[in-house]
N, C-alpha and C. Protein backbone atom coordinates (compact mmCIF):
# COMPACT_ATOMS: atom_id res chain seq x y z
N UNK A 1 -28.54 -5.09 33.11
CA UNK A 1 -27.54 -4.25 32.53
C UNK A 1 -27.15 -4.79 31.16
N UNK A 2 -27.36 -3.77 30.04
CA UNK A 2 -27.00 -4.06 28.70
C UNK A 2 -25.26 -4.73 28.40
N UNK A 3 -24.76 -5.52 27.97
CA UNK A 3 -23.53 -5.77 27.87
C UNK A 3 -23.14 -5.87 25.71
N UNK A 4 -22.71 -4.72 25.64
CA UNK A 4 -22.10 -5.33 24.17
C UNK A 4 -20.90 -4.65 23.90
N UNK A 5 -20.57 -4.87 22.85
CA UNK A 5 -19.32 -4.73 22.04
C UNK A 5 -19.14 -3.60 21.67
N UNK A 6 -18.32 -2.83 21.84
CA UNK A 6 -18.23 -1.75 20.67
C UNK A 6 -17.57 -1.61 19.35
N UNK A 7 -18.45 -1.45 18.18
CA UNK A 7 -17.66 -1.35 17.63
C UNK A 7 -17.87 0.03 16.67
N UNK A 8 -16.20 0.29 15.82
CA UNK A 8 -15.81 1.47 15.59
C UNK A 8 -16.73 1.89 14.05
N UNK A 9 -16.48 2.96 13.48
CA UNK A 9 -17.07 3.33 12.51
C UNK A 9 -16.43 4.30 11.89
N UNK A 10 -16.41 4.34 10.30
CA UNK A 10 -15.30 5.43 9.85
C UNK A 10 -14.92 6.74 10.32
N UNK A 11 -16.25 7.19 10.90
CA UNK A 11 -16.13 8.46 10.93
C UNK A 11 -15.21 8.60 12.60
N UNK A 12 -15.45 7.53 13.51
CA UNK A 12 -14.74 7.66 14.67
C UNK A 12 -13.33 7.81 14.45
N UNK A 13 -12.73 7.10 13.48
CA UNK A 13 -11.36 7.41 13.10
C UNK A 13 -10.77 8.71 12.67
N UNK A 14 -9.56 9.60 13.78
CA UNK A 14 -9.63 10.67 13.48
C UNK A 14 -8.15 10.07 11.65
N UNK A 15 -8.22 10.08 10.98
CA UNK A 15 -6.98 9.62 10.23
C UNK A 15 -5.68 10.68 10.02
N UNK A 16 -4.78 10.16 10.13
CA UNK A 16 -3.45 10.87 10.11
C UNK A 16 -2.69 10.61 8.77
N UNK A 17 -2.08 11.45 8.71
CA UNK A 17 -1.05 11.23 7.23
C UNK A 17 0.37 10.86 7.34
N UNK A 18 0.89 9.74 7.08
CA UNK A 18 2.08 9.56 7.28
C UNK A 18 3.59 9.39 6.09
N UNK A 19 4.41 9.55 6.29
CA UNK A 19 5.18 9.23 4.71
C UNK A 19 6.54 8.00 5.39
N UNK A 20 6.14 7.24 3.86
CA UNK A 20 7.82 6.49 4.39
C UNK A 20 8.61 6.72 3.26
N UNK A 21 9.64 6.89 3.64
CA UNK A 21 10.84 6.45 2.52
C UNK A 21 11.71 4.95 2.32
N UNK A 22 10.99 4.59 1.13
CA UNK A 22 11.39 3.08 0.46
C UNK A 22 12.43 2.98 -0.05
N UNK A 23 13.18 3.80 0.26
CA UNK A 23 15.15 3.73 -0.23
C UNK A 23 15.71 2.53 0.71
N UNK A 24 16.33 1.51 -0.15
CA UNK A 24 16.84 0.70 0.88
C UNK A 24 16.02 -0.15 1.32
N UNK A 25 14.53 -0.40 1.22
CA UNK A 25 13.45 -1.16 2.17
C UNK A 25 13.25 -2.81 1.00
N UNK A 26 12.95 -3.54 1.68
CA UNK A 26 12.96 -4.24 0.80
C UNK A 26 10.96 -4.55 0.75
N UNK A 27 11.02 -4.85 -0.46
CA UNK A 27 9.41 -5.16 -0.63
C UNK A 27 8.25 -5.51 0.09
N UNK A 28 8.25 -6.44 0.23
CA UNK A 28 6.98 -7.58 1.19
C UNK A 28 7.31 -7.10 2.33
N UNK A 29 8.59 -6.51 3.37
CA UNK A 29 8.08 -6.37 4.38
C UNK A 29 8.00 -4.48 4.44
N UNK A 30 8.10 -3.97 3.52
CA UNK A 30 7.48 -2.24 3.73
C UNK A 30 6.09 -2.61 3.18
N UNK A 31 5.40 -3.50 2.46
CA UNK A 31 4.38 -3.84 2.06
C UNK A 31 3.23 -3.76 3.20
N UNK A 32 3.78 -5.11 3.93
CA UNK A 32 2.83 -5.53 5.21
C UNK A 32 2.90 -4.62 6.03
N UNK A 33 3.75 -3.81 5.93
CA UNK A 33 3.98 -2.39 6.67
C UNK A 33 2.78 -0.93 6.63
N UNK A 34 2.73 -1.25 5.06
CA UNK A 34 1.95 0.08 4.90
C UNK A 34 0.17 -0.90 4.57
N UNK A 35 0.56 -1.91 4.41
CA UNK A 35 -1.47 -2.45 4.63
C UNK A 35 -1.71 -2.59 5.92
N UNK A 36 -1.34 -2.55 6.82
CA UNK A 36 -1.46 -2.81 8.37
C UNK A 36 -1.96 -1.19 8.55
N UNK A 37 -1.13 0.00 8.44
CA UNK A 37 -1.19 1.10 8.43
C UNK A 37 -2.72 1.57 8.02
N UNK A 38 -2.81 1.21 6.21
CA UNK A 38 -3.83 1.59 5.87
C UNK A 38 -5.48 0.60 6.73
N UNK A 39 -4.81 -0.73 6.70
CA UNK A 39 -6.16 -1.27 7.30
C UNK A 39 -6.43 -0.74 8.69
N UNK A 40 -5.36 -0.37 9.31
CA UNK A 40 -5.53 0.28 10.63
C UNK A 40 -5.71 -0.88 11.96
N UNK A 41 -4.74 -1.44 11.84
CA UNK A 41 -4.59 -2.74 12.54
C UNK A 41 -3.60 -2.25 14.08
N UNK A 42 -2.70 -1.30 13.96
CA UNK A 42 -2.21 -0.56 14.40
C UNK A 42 -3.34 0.63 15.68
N UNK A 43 -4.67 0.70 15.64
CA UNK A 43 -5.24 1.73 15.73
C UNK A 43 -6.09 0.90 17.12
N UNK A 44 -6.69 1.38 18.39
CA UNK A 44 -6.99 0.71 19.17
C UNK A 44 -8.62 0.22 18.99
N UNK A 45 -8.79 1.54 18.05
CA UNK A 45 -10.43 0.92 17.08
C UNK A 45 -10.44 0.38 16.16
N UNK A 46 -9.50 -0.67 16.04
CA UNK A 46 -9.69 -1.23 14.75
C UNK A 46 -10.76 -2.11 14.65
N UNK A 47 -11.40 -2.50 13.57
CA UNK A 47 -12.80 -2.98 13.58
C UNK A 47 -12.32 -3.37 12.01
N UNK A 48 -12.59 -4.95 11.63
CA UNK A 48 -12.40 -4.78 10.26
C UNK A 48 -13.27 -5.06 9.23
N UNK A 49 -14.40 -4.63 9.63
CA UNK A 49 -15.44 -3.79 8.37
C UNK A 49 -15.57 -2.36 8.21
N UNK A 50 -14.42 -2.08 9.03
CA UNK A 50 -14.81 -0.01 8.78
C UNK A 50 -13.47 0.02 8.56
N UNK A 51 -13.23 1.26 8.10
CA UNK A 51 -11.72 1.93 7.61
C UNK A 51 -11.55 3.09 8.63
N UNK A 52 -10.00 2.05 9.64
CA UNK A 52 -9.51 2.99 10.56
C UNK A 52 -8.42 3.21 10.60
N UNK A 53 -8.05 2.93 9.62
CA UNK A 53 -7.02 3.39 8.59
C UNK A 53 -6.12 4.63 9.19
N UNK A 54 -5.11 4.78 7.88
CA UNK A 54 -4.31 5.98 7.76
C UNK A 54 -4.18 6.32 6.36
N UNK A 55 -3.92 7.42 6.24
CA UNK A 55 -3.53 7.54 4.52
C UNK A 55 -1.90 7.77 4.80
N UNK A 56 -1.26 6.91 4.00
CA UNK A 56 -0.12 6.65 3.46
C UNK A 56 0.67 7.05 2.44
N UNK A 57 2.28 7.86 2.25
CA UNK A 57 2.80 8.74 1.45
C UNK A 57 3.68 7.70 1.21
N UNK A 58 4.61 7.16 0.05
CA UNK A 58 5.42 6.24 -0.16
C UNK A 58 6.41 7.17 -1.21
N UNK A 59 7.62 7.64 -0.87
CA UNK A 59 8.63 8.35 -1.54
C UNK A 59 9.77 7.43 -2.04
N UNK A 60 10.84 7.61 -3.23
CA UNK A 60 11.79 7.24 -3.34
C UNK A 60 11.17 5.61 -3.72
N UNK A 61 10.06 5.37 -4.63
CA UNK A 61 9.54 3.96 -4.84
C UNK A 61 10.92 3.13 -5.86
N UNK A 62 11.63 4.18 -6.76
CA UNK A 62 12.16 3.65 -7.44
C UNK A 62 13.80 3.05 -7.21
N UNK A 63 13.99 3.36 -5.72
CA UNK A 63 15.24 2.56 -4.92
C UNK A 63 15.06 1.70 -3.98
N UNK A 64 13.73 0.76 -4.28
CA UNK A 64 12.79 -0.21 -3.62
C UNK A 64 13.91 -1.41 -4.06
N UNK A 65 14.00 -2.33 -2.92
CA UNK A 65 14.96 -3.60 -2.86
C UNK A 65 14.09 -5.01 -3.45
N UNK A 66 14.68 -5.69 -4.16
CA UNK A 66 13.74 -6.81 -3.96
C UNK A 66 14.89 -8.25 -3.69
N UNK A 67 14.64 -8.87 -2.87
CA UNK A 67 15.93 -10.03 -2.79
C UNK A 67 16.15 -11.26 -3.32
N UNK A 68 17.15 -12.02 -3.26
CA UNK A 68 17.42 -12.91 -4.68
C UNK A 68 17.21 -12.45 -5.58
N UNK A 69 16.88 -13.48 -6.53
CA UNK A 69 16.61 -13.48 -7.83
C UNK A 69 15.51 -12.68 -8.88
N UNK A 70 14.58 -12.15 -7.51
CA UNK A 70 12.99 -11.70 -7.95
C UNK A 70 13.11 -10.71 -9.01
N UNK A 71 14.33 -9.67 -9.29
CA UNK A 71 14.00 -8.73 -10.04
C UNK A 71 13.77 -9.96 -11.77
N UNK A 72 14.57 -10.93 -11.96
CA UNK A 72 14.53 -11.22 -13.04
C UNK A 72 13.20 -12.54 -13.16
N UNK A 73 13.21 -13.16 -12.19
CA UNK A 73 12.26 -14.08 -11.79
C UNK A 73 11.32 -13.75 -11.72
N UNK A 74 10.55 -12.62 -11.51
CA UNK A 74 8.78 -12.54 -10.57
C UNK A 74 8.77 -11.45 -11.90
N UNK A 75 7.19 -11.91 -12.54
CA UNK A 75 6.55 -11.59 -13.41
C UNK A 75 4.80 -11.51 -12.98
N UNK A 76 4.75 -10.48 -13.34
CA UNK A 76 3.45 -9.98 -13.07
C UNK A 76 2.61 -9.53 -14.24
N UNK A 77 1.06 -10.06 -14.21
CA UNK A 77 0.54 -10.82 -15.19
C UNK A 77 -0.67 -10.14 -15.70
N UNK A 78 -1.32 -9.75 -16.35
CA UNK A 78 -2.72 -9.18 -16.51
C UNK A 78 -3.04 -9.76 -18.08
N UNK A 79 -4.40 -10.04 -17.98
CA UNK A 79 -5.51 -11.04 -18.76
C UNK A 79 -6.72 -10.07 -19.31
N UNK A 80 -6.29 -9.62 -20.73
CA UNK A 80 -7.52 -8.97 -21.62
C UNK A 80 -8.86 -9.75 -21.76
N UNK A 81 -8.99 -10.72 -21.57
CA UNK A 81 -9.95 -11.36 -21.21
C UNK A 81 -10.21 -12.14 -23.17
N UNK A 82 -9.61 -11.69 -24.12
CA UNK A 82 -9.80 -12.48 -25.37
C UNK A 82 -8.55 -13.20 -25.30
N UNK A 83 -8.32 -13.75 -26.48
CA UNK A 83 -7.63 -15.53 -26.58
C UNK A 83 -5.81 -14.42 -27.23
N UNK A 84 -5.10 -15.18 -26.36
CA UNK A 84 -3.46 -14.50 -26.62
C UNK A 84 -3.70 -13.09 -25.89
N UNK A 85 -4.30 -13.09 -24.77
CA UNK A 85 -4.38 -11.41 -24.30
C UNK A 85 -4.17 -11.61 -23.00
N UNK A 86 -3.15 -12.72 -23.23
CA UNK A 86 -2.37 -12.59 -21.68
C UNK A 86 -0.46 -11.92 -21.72
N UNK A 87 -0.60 -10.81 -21.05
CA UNK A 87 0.57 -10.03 -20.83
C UNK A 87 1.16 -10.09 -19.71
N UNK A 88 2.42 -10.06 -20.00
CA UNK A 88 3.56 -10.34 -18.54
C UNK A 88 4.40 -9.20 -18.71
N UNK A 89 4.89 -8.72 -17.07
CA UNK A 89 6.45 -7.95 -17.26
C UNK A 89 7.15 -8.16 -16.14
N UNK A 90 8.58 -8.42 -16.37
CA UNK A 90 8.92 -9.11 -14.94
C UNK A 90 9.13 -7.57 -14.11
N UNK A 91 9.53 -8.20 -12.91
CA UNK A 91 9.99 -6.83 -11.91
C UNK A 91 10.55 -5.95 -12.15
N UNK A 92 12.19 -6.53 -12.88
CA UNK A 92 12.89 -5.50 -13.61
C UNK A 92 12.49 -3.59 -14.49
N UNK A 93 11.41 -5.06 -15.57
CA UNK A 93 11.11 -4.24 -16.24
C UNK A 93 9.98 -3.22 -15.65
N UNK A 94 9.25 -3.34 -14.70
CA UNK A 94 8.00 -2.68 -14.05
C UNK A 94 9.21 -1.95 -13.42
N UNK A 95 9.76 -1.81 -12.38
CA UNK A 95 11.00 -0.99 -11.96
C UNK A 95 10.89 0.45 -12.68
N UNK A 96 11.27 -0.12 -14.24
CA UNK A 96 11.94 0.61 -15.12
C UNK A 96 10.90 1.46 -16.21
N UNK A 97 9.51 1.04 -15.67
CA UNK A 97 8.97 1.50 -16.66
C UNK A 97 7.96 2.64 -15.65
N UNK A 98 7.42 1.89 -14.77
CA UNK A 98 7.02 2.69 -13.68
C UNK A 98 6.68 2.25 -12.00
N UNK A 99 7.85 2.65 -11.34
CA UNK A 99 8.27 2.01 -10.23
C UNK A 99 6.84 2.06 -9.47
N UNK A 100 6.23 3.35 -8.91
CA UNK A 100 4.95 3.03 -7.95
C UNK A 100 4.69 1.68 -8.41
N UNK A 101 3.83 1.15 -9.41
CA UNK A 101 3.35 0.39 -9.64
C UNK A 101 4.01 -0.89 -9.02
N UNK A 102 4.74 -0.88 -8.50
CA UNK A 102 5.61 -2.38 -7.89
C UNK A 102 4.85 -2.51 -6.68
N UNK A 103 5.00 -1.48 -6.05
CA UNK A 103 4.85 -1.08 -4.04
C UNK A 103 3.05 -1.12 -4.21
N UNK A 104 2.44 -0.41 -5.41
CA UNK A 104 1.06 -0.50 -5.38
C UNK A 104 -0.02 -1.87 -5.48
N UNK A 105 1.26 -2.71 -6.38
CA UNK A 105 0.54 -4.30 -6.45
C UNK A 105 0.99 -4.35 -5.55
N UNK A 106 2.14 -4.57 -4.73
CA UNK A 106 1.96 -5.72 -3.41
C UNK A 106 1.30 -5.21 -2.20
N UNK A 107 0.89 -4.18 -2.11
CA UNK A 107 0.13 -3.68 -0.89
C UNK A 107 -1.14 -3.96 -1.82
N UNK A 108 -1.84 -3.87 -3.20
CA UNK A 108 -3.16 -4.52 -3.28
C UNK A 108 -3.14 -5.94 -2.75
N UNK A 109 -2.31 -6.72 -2.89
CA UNK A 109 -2.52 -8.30 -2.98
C UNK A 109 -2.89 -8.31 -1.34
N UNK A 110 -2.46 -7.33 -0.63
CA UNK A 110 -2.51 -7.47 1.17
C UNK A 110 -3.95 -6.99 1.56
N UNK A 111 -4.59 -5.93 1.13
CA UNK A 111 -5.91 -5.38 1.92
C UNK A 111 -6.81 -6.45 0.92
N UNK A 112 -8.16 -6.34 1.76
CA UNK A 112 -8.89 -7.06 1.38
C UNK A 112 -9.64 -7.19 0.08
N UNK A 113 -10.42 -8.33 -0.47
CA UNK A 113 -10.85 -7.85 -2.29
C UNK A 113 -12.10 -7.75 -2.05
N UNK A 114 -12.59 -6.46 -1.52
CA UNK A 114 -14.19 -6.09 -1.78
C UNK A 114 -14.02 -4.36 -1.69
N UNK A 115 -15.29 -3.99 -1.30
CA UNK A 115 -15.03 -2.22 -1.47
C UNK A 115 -14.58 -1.70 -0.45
N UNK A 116 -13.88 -2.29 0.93
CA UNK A 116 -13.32 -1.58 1.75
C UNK A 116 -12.01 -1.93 1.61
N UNK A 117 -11.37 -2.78 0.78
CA UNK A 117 -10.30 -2.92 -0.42
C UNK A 117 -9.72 -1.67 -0.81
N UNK A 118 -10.91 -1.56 -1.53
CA UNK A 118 -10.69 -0.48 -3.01
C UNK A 118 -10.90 0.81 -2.12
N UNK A 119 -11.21 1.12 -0.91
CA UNK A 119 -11.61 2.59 -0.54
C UNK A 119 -10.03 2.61 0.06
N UNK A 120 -9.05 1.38 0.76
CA UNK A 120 -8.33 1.44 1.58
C UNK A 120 -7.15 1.79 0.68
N UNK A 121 -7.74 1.48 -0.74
CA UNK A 121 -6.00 1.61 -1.92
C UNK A 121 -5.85 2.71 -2.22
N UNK A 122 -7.38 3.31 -2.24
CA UNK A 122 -7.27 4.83 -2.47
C UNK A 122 -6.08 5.87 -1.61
N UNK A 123 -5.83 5.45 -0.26
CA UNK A 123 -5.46 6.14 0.66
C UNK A 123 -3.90 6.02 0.28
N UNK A 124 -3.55 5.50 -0.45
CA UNK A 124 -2.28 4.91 -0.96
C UNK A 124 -1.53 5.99 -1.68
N UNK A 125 -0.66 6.82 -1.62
CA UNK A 125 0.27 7.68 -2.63
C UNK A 125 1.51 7.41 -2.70
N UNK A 126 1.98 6.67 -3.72
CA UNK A 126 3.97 6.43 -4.51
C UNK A 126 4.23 7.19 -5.06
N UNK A 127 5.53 7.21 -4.67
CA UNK A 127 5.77 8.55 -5.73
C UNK A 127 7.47 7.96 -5.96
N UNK A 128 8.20 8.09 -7.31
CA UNK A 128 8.97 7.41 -7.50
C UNK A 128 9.96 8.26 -7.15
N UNK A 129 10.51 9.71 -7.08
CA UNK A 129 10.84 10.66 -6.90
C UNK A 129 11.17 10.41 -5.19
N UNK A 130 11.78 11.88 -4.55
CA UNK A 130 11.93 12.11 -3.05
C UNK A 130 11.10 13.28 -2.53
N UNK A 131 10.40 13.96 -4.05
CA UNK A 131 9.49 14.95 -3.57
C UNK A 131 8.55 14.39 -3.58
N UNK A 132 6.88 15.20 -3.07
CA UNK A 132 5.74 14.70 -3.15
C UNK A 132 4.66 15.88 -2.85
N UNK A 133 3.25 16.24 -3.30
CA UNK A 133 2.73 17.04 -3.53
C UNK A 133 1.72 17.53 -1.82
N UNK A 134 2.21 17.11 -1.07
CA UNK A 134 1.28 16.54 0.12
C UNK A 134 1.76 17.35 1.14
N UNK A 135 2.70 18.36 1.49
CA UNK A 135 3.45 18.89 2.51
C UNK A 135 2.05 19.69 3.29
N UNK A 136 0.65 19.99 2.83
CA UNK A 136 -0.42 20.78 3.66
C UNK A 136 -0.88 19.80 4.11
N UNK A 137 -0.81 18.37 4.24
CA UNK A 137 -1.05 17.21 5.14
C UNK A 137 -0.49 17.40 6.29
N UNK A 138 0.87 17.87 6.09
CA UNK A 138 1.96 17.84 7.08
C UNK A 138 1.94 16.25 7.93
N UNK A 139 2.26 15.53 6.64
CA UNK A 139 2.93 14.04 7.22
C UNK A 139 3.86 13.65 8.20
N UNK A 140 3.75 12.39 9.14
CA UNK A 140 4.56 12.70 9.86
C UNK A 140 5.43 11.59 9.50
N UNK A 141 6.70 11.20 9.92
CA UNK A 141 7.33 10.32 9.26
C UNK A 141 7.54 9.28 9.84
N UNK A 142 7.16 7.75 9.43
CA UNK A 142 6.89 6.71 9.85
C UNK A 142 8.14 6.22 9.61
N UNK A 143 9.01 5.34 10.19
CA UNK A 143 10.13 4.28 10.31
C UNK A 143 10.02 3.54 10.37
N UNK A 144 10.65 2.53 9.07
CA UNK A 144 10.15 0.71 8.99
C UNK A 144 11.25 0.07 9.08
């Protein structure tokens, strides 16, 4: 008698659409919240070389909490790759200039860095607002 493992594959995953609202939430833990979601860690097929995922709606990014000191402290960094083409902006200012982008780096820094990474960030939508373009998904609403 044959004995093995099963394991899952994208297409076995039926995926669902879910939305949270980040009013009030504080960072790192709606973060680990929504990469768990998207990696599909949550899912009883989870397998983690396939995407069994969820796609994820993130509303209200721009009344996102961060605690202590971090809004003035934590600076986030990107490298043009020539000499003086290193740029910083702290939290504050990312907040203020364009909030997704806060909730979108710290859920990158969480899924993995290869192409089931980059397929899993895709599934990712912020929206800084309380509306969002997605209601024929018919999301259901997740509580963190």
């Amino acid at each position: 008698m044959k004995k093995y493992t099963y394991s899952a594959k994208s297409v076995d995953n039926k995926q669902e659409w879910f939305i949270i609202n980040a009013e009030g939430q504080i960072l790192g833990r709606l973060a680990t919240t929504i990469a768990a979601r998207l990696r599909g860690k949550h899912n009883p097929l989870f397998t983690p070389h396939a995407d069994t995922g969820d796609n994820v709606i993130v509303i209200n990014a721009d009344k996102i909490v961060l605690t202590g000191n971090k809004l003035e402290q934590k600076f986030y960094y990107r490298y043009s790759g020539y000499m003086g083409g290193l740029k910083s902006i702290s939290a504050k200012q990312l907040i203020e200039k364009r909030p997704e982008g806060l909730i979108k780096l710290a859920v990158k820094g969480m899924l993995p860095k290869n192409r089931l990474g980059r397929k899993l960030n895709k599934k990712l939508r912020v929206y800084a607002g309380g509306s969002h373009p997605h209601m024929a998904q018919q999301p259901k609403t997740l509580a963190v």
